[in-house]
PDB file of N, CA and C in Angstrom:
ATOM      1  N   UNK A   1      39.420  51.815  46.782  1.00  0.00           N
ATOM      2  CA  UNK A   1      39.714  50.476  46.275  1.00  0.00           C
ATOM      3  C   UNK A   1      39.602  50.464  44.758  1.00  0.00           C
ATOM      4  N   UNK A   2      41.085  49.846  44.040  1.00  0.00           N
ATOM      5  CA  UNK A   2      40.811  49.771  42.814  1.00  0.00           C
ATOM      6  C   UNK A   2      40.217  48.171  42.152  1.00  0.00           C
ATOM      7  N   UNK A   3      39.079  48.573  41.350  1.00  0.00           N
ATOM      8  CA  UNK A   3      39.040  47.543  40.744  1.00  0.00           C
ATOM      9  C   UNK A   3      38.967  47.630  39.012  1.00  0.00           C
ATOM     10  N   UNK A   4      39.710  46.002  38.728  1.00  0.00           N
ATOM     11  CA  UNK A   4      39.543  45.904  37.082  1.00  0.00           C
ATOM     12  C   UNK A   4      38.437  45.223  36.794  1.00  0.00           C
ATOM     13  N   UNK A   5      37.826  45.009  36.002  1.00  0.00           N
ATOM     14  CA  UNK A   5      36.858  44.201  35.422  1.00  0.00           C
ATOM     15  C   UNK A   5      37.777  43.657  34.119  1.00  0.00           C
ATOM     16  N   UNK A   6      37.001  42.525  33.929  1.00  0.00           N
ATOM     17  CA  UNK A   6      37.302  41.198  32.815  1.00  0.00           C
ATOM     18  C   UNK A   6      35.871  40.334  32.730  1.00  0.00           C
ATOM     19  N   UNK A   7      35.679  40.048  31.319  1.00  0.00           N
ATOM     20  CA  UNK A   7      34.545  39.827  31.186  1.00  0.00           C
ATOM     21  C   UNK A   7      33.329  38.847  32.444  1.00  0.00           C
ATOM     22  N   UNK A   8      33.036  40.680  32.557  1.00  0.00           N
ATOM     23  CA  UNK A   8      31.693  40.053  33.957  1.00  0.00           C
ATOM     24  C   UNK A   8      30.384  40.459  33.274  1.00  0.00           C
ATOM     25  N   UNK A   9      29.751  39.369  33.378  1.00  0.00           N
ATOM     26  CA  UNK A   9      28.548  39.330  33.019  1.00  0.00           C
ATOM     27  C   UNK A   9      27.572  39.912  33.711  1.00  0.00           C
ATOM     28  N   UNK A  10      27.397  39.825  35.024  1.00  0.00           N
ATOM     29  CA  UNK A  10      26.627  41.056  35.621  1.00  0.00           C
ATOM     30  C   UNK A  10      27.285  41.329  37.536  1.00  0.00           C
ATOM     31  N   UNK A  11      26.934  42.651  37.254  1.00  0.00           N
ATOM     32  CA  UNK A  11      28.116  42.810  38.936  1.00  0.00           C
ATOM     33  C   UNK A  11      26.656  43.662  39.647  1.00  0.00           C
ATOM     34  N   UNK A  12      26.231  42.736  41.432  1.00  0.00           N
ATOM     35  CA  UNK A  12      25.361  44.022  41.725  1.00  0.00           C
ATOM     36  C   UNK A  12      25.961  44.570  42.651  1.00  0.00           C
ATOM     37  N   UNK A  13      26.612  46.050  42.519  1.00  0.00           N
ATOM     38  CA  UNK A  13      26.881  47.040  43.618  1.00  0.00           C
ATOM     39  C   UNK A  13      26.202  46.875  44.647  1.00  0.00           C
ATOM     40  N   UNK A  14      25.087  47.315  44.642  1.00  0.00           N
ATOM     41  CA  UNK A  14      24.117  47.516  45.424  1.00  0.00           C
ATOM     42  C   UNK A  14      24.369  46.532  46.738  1.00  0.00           C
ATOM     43  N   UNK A  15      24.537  45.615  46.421  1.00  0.00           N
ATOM     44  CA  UNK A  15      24.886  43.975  47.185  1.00  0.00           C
ATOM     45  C   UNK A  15      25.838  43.875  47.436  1.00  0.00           C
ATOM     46  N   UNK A  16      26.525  44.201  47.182  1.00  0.00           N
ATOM     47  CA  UNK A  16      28.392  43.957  46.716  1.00  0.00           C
ATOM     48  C   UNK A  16      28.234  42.214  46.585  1.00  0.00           C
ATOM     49  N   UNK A  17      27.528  41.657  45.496  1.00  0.00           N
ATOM     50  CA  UNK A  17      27.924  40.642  45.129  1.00  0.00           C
ATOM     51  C   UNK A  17      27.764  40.357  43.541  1.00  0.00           C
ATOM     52  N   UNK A  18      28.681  39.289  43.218  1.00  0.00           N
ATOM     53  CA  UNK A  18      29.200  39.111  42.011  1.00  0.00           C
ATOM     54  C   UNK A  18      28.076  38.025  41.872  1.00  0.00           C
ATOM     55  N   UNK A  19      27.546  37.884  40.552  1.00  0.00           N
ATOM     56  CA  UNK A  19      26.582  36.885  40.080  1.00  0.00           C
ATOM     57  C   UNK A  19      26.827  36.704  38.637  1.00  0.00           C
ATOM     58  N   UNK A  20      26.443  35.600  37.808  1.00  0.00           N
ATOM     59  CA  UNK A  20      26.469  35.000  36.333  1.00  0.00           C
ATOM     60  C   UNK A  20      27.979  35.340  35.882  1.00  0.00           C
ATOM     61  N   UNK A  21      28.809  34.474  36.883  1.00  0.00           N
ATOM     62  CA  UNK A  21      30.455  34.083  36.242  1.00  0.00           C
ATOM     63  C   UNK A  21      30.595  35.167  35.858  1.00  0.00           C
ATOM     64  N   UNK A  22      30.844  35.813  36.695  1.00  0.00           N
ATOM     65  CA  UNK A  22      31.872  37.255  36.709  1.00  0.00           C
ATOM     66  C   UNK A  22      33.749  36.800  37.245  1.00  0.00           C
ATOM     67  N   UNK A  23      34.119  36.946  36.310  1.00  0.00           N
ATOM     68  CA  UNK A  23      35.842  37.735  36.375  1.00  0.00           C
ATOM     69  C   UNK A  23      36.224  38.572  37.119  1.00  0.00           C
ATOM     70  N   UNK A  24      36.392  38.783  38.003  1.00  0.00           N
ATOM     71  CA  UNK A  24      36.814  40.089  39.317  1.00  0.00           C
ATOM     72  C   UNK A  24      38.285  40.037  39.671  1.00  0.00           C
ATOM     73  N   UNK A  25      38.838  41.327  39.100  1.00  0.00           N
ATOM     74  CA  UNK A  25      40.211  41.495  39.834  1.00  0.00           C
ATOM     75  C   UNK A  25      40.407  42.892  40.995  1.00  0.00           C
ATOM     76  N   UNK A  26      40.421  42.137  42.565  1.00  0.00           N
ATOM     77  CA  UNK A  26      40.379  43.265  43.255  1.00  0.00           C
ATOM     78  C   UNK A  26      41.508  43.547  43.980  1.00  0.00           C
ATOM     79  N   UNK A  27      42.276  44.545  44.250  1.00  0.00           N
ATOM     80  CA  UNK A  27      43.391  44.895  45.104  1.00  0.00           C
ATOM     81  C   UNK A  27      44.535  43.503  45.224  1.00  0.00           C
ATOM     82  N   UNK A  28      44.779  42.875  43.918  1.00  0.00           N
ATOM     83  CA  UNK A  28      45.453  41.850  43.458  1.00  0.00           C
ATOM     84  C   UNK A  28      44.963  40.340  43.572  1.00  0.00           C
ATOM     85  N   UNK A  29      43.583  40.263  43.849  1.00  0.00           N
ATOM     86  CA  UNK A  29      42.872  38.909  44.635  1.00  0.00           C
ATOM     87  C   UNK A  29      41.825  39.086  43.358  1.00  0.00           C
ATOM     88  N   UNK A  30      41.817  37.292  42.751  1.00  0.00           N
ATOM     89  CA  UNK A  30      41.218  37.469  41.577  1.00  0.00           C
ATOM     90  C   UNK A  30      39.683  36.672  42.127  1.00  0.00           C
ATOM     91  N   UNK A  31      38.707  37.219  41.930  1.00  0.00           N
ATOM     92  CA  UNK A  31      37.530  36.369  42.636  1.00  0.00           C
ATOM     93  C   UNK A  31      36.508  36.015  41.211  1.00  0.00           C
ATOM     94  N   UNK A  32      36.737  34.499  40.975  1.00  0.00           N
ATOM     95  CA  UNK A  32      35.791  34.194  40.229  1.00  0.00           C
ATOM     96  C   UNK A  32      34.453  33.302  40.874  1.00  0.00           C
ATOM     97  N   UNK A  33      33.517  33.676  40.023  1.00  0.00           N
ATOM     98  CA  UNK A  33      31.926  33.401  40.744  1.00  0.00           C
ATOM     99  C   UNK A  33      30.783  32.788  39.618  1.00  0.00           C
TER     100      UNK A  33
END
C-alpha cells in the first residue's frame, strides 16, 4: 500500500491511527483527522 503524506502532525503506526489533524492520502482516499 502506497501512501503520501501532507502536512501530518503526528501518525501512530503502531495503531494504525491518525491523531493531531493529520492530512492522509491513501490508495486515492484522502482521510482527514
Amino acid at each position: 500500500m502506497s501512501i503520501l503524506y501532507k502536512n501530518i502532525n503526528y501518525l501512530d503506526l503502531e495503531n494504525e491511527k491518525i491523531i493531531e489533524g493529520a492530512d492522509i492520502f491513501i490508495e486515492g482516499n484522502l482521510i482527514k483527522k
